[in-house]
C-alpha atoms as a PDB file:
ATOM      1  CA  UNK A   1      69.487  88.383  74.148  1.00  0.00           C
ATOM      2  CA  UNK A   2      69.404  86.531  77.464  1.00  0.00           C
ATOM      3  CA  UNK A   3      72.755  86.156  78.167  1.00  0.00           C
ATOM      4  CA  UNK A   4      72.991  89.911  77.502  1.00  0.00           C
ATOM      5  CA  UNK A   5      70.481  90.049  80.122  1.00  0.00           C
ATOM      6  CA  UNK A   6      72.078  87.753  82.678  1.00  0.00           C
ATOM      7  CA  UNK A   7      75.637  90.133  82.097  1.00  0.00           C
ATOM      8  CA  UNK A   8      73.768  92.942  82.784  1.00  0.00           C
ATOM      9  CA  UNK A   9      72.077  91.185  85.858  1.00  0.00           C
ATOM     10  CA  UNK A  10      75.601  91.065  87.403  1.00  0.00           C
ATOM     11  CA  UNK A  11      75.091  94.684  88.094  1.00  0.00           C
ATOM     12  CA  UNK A  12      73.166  95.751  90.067  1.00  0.00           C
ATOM     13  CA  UNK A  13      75.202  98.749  91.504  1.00  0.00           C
ATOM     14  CA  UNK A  14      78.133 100.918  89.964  1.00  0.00           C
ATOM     15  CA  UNK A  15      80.696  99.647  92.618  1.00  0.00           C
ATOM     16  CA  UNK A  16      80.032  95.965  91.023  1.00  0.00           C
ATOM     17  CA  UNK A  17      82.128  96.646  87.942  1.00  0.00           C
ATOM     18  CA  UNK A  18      84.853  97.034  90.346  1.00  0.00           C
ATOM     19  CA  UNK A  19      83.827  93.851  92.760  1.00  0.00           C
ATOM     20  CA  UNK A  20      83.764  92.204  89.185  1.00  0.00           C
ATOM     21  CA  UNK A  21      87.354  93.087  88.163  1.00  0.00           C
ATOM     22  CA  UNK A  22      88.995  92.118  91.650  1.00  0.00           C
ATOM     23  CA  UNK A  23      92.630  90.339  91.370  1.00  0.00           C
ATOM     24  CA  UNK A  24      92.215  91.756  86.985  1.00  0.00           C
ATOM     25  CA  UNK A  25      94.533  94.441  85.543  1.00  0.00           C
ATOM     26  CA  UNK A  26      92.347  97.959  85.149  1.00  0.00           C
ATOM     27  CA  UNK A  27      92.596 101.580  84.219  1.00  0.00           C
ATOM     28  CA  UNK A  28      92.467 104.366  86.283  1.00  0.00           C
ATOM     29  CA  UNK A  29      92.276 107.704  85.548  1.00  0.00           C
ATOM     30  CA  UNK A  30      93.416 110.199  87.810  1.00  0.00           C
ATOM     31  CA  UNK A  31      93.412 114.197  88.316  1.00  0.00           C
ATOM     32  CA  UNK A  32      96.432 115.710  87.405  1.00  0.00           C
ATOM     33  CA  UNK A  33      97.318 113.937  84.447  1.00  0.00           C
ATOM     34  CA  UNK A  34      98.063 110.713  86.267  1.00  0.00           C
ATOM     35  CA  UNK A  35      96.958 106.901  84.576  1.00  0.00           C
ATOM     36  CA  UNK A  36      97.362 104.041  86.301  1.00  0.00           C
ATOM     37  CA  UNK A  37      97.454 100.759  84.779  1.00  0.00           C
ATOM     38  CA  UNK A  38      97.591  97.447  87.168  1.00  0.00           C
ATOM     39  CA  UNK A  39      95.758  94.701  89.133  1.00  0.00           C
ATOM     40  CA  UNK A  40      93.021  95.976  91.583  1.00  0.00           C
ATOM     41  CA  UNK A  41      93.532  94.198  94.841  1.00  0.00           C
ATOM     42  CA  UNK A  42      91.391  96.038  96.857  1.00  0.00           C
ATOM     43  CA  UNK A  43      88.823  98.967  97.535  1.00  0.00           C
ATOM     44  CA  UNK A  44      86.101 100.631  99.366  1.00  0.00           C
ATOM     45  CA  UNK A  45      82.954 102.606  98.934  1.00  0.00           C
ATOM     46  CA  UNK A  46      84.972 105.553  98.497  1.00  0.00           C
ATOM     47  CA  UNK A  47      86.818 104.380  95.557  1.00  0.00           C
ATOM     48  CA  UNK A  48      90.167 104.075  97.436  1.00  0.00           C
ATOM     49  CA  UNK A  49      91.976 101.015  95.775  1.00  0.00           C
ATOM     50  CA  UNK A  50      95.006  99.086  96.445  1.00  0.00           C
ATOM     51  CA  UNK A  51      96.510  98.914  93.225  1.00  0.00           C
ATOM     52  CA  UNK A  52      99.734  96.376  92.402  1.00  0.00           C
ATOM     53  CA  UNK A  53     102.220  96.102  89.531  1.00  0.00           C
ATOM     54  CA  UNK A  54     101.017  99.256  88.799  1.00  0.00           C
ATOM     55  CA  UNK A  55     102.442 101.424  85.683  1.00  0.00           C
ATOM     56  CA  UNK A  56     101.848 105.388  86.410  1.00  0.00           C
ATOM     57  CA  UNK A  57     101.954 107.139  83.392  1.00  0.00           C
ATOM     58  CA  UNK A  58     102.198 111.532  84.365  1.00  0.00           C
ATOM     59  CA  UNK A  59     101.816 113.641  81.039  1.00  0.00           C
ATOM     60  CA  UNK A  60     103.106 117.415  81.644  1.00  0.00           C
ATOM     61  CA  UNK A  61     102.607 120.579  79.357  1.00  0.00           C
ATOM     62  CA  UNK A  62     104.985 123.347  79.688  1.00  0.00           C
ATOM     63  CA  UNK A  63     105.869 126.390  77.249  1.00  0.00           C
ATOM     64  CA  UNK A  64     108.775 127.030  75.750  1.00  0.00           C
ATOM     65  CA  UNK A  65     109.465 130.658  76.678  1.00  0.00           C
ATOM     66  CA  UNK A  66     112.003 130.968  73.338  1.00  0.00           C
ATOM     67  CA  UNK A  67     109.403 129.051  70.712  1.00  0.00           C
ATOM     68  CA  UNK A  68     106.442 129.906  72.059  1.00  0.00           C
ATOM     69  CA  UNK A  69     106.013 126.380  71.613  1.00  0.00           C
ATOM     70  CA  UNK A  70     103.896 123.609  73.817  1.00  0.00           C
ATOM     71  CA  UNK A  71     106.078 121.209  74.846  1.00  0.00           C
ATOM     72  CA  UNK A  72     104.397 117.897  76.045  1.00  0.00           C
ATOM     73  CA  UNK A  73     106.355 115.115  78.228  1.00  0.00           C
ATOM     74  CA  UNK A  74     104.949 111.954  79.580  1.00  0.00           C
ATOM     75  CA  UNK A  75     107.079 110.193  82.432  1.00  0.00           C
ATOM     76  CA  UNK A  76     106.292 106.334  83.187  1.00  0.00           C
ATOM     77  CA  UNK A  77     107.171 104.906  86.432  1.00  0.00           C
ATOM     78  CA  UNK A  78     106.496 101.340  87.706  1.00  0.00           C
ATOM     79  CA  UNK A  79     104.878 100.575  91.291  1.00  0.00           C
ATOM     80  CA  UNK A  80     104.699  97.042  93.199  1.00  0.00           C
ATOM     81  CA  UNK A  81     102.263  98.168  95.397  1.00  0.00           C
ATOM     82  CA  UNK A  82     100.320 101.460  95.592  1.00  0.00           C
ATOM     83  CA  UNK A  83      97.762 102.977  97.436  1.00  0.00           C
ATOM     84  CA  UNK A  84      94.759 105.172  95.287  1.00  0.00           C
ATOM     85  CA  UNK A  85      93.086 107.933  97.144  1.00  0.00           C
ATOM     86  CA  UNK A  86      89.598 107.697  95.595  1.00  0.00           C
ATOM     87  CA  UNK A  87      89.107 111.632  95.410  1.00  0.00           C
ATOM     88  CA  UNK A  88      91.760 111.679  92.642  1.00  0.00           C
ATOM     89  CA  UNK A  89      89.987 108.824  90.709  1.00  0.00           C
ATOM     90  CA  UNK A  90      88.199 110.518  87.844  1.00  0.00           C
ATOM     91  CA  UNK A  91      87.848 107.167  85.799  1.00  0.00           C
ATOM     92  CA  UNK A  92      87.680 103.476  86.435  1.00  0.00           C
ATOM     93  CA  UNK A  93      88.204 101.019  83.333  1.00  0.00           C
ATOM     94  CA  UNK A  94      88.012  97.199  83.668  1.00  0.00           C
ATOM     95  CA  UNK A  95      89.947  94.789  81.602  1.00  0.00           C
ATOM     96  CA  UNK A  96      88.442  94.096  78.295  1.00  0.00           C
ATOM     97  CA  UNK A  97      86.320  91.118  77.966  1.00  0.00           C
ATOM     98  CA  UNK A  98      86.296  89.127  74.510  1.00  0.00           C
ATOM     99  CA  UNK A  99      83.563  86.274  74.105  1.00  0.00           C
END
């Protein structure tokens, strides 16, 4: 139980899961369908992040006007460097932690 307890004590705001996963890849979530995956290089208090080796993954949903049919595509791009507005972040994941 204490080193549960002295995990936990690295946090004492929400902003210090981020401080904690500086130079580590992460998740992001974005509006708009957007994921990023990559390492977090830097951010603020606004959630703006400088992301790098980033992987963008954009899922669309159209209708086929013939089928009726939903018709799902996901595009993946890769970034070297990128530039996260934090009013688009909807999610922040760090990388998991085994031990």
């Amino acid at each position: 139980k204490k080193a549960k307890k002295a995990k936990m004590s690295q946090f004492e705001e929400p902003l210090d899961l981020i401080r904690l996963s500086l130079d580590e890849r992460i998740f992001v979530k974005c509006r708009g369908e957007r994921e990023l995956r990559g390492k977090i290089h830097a951010y603020d208090q606004h959630l703006n992040m400088v992301l790098g080796d980033v992987e963008e993954t954009v899922t669309t949903q159209e209708l086929d006007e013939d089928t009726n049919e939903e018709i799902i595509r996901t595009s993946k791009r890769t970034i070297e460097m990128l530039f996260v507005r934090g009013d688009v972040v909807i999610l922040v994941s760090p990388p998991v932690r085994t031990g």
